[in-house]
Protein backbone atom coordinates (compact mmCIF):
# COMPACT_ATOMS: atom_id res chain seq x y z
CA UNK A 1 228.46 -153.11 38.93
CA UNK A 2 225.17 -152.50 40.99
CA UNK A 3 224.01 -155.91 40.61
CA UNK A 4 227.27 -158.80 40.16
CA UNK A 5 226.70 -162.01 39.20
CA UNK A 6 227.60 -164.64 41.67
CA UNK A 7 227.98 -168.12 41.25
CA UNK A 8 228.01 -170.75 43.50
CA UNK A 9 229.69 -173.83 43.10
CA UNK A 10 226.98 -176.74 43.02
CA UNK A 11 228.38 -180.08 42.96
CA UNK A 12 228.06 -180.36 47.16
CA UNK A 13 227.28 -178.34 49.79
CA UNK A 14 224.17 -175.83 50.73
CA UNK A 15 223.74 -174.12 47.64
CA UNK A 16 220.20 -173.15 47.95
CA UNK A 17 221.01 -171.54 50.98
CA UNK A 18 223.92 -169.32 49.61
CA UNK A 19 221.95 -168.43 46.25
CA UNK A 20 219.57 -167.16 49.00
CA UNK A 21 221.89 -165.21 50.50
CA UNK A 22 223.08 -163.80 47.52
CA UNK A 23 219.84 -162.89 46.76
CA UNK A 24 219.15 -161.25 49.82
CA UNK A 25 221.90 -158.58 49.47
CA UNK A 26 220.87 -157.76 45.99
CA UNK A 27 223.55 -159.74 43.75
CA UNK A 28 222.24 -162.23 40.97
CA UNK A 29 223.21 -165.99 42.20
CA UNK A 30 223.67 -169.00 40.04
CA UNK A 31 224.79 -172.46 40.21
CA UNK A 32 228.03 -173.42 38.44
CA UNK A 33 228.47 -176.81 37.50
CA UNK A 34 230.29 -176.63 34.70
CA UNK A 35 233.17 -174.48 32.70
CA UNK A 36 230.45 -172.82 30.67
CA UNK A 37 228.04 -171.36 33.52
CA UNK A 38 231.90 -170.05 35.24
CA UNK A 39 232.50 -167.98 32.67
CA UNK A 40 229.23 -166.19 33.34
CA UNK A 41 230.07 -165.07 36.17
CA UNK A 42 231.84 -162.67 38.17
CA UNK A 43 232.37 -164.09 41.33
CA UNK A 44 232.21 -167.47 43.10
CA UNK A 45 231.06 -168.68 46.82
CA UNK A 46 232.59 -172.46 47.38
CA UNK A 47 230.16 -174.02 49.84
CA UNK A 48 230.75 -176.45 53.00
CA UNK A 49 230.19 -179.71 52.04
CA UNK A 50 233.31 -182.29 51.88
CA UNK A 51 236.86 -180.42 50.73
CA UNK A 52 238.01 -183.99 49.30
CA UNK A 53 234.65 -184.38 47.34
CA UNK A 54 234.41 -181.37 46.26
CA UNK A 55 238.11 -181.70 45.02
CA UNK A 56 237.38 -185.14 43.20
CA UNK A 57 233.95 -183.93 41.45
CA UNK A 58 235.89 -179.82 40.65
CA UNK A 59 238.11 -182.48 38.54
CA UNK A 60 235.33 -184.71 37.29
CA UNK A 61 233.42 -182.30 35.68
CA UNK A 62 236.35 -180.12 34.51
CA UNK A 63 236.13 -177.22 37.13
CA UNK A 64 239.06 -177.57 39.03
CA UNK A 65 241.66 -175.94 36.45
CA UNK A 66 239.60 -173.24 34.75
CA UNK A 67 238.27 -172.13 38.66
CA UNK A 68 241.87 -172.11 39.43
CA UNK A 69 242.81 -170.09 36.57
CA UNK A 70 240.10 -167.34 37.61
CA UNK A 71 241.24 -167.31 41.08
CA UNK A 72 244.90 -167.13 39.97
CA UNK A 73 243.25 -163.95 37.59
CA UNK A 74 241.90 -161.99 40.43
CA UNK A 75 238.25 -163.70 40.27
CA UNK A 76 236.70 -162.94 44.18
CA UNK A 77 235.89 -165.97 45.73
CA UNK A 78 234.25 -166.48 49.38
CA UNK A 79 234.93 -169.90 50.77
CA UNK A 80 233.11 -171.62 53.87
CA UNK A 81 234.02 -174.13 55.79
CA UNK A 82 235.43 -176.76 53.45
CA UNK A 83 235.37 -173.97 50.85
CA UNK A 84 237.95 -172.09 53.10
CA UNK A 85 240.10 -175.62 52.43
CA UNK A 86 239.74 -175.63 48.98
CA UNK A 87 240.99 -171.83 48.86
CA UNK A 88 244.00 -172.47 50.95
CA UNK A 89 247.33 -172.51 49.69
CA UNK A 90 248.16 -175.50 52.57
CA UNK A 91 246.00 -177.72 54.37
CA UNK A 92 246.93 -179.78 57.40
CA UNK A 93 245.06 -182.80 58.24
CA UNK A 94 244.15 -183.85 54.97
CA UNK A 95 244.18 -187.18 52.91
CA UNK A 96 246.99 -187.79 50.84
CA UNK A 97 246.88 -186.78 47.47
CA UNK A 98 244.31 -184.11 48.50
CA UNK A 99 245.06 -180.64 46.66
CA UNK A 100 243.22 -177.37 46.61
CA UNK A 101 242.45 -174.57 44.41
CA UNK A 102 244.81 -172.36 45.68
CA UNK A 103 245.45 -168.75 46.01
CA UNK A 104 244.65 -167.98 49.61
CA UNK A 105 248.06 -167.36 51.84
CA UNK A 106 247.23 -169.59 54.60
CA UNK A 107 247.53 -173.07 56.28
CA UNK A 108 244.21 -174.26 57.23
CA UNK A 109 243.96 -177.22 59.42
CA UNK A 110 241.14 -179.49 58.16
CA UNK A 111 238.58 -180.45 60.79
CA UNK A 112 240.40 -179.16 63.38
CA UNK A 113 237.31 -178.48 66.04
CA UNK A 114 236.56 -182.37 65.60
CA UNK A 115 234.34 -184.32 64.55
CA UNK A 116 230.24 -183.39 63.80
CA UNK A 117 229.09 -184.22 67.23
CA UNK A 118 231.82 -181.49 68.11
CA UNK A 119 229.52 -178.97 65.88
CA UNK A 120 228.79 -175.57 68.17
CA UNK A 121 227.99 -172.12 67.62
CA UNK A 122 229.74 -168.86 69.11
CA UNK A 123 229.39 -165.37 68.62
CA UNK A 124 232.24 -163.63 66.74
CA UNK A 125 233.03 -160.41 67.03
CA UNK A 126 233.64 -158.25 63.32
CA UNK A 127 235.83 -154.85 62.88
CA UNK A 128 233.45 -154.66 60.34
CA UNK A 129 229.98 -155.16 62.02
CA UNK A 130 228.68 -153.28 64.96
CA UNK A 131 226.98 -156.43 66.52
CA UNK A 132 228.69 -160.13 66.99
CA UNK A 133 227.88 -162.58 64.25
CA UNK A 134 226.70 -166.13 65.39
CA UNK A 135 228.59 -168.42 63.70
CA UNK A 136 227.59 -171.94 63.46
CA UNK A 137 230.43 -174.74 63.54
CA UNK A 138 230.09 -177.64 61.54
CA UNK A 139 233.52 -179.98 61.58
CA UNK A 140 235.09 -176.62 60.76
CA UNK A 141 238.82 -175.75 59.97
CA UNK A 142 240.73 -173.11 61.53
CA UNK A 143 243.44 -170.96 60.03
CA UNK A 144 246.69 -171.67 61.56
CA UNK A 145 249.16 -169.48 59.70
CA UNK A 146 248.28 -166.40 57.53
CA UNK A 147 250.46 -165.09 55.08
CA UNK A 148 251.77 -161.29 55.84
CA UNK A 149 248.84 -159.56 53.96
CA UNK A 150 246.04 -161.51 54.85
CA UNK A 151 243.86 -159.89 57.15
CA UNK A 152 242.11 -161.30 60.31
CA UNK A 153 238.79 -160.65 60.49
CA UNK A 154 237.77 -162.83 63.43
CA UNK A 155 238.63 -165.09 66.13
CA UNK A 156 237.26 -167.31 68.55
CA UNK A 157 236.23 -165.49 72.02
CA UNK A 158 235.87 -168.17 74.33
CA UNK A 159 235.85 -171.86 75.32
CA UNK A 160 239.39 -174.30 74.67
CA UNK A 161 239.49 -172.82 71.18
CA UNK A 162 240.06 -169.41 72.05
CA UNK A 163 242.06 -166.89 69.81
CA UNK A 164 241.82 -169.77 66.87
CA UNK A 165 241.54 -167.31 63.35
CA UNK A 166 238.04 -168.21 61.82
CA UNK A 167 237.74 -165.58 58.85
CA UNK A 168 240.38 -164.36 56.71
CA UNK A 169 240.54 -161.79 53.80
CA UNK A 170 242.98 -161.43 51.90
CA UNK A 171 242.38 -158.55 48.41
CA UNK A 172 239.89 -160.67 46.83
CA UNK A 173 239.43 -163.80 48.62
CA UNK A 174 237.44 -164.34 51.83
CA UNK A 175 237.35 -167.08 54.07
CA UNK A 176 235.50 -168.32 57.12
CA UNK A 177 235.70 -171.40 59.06
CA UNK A 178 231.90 -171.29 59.52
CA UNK A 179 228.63 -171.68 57.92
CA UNK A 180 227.26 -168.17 57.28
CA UNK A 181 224.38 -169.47 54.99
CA UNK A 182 222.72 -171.29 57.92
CA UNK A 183 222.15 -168.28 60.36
CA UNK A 184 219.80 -166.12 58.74
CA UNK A 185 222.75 -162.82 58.82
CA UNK A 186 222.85 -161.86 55.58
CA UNK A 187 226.10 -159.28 56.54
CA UNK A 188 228.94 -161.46 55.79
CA UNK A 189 227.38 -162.21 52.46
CA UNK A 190 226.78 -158.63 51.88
CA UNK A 191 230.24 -157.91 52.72
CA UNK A 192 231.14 -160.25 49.75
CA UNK A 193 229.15 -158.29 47.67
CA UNK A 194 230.43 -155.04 47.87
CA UNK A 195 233.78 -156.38 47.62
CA UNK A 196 232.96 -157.78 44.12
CA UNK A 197 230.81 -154.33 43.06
CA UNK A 198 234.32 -152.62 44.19
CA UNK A 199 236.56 -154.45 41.08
């Protein structure tokens, strides 16, 4: 599979920016709105944007089950900020009622570096990168439990929110607190990527 087919899910959040991502590290990106357009492809990015919006339109235009189904199937999904909610199998913080997609053995604790005026950036350090990656913080979640074999791929260095678990991996699902389509480092998207050409 030199060139997968990603989709991005287009109901909220910086699409344009992921697609262009995507794009970057040589995988086809489309927008998925719908059941059909999901079936057409072989992966899936879930955007920041709003977890409990996201969660309410998912359902209103018939997303949330058959996105479920794929993820339950093995689909690889990489999900940012409120996209790392909607992968988690337990959130804390949220609104009652408020479910997620699933599949993802953590507990991710929704908002949990405060509130948008709270936004920051921080470089990260990656295993799998030779440089730090700036990350940029947007009322981000952390990971606050990880099941046994999800992986850690980075944690916060410094400041009152040190050693809090930011990205997560666990087979075919990847996670990250942050916003990786707003820095202009293409290498976590690329890293996606190659995890969905190695199926």
């Amino acid at each position: 599979m030199s060139k997968p087919v990603i989709g991005v899910f287009a109901l909220q959040g910086n699409v344009r920016e992921h697609v262009a991502m995507l794009t970057t590290v040589g995988a086809e990106a489309r927008p998925v709105r719908r059941p059909s357009e999901l079936e057409q492809v072989d992966a899936m990015v879930l955007p920041g944007g709003e977890s409990t919006t996201m969660d309410k339109l998912a359902r209103a235009f018939e997303l949330f089950e058959p996105l479920q189904k794929r993820i339950a199937d093995g689909m690889p999904v990489f999900g940012t900020c409120a996209g790392m909610i909607m992968l988690a199998n337990e959130i804390t913080g949220g609104i009652d009622g408020q479910e997620t997609l699933g599949g993802l053995d953590v507990t991710v604790r929704r908002n949990a570096f405060g509130r948008q005026v709270d936004s920051f950036e921080a470089d990260l350090e990656f295993a799998a990168f030779e440089t730090p990656y700036h990350a940029v913080f947007i009322r981000a979640p952390w990971v606050e439990r990880v099941g046994r074999d999800v992986e850690v791929l980075s944690t916060v260095s410094s400041g009152p929110a040190t050693g809090r678990i930011v990205a997560v991996r666990h087979d075919r699902l990847l996670a990250t607190s942050f916003h990786p389509e707003l820095t202009g480092d293409a290498r976590l998207h690329g890293y996606f990527a190659e995890l969905v050409r190695a199926r």
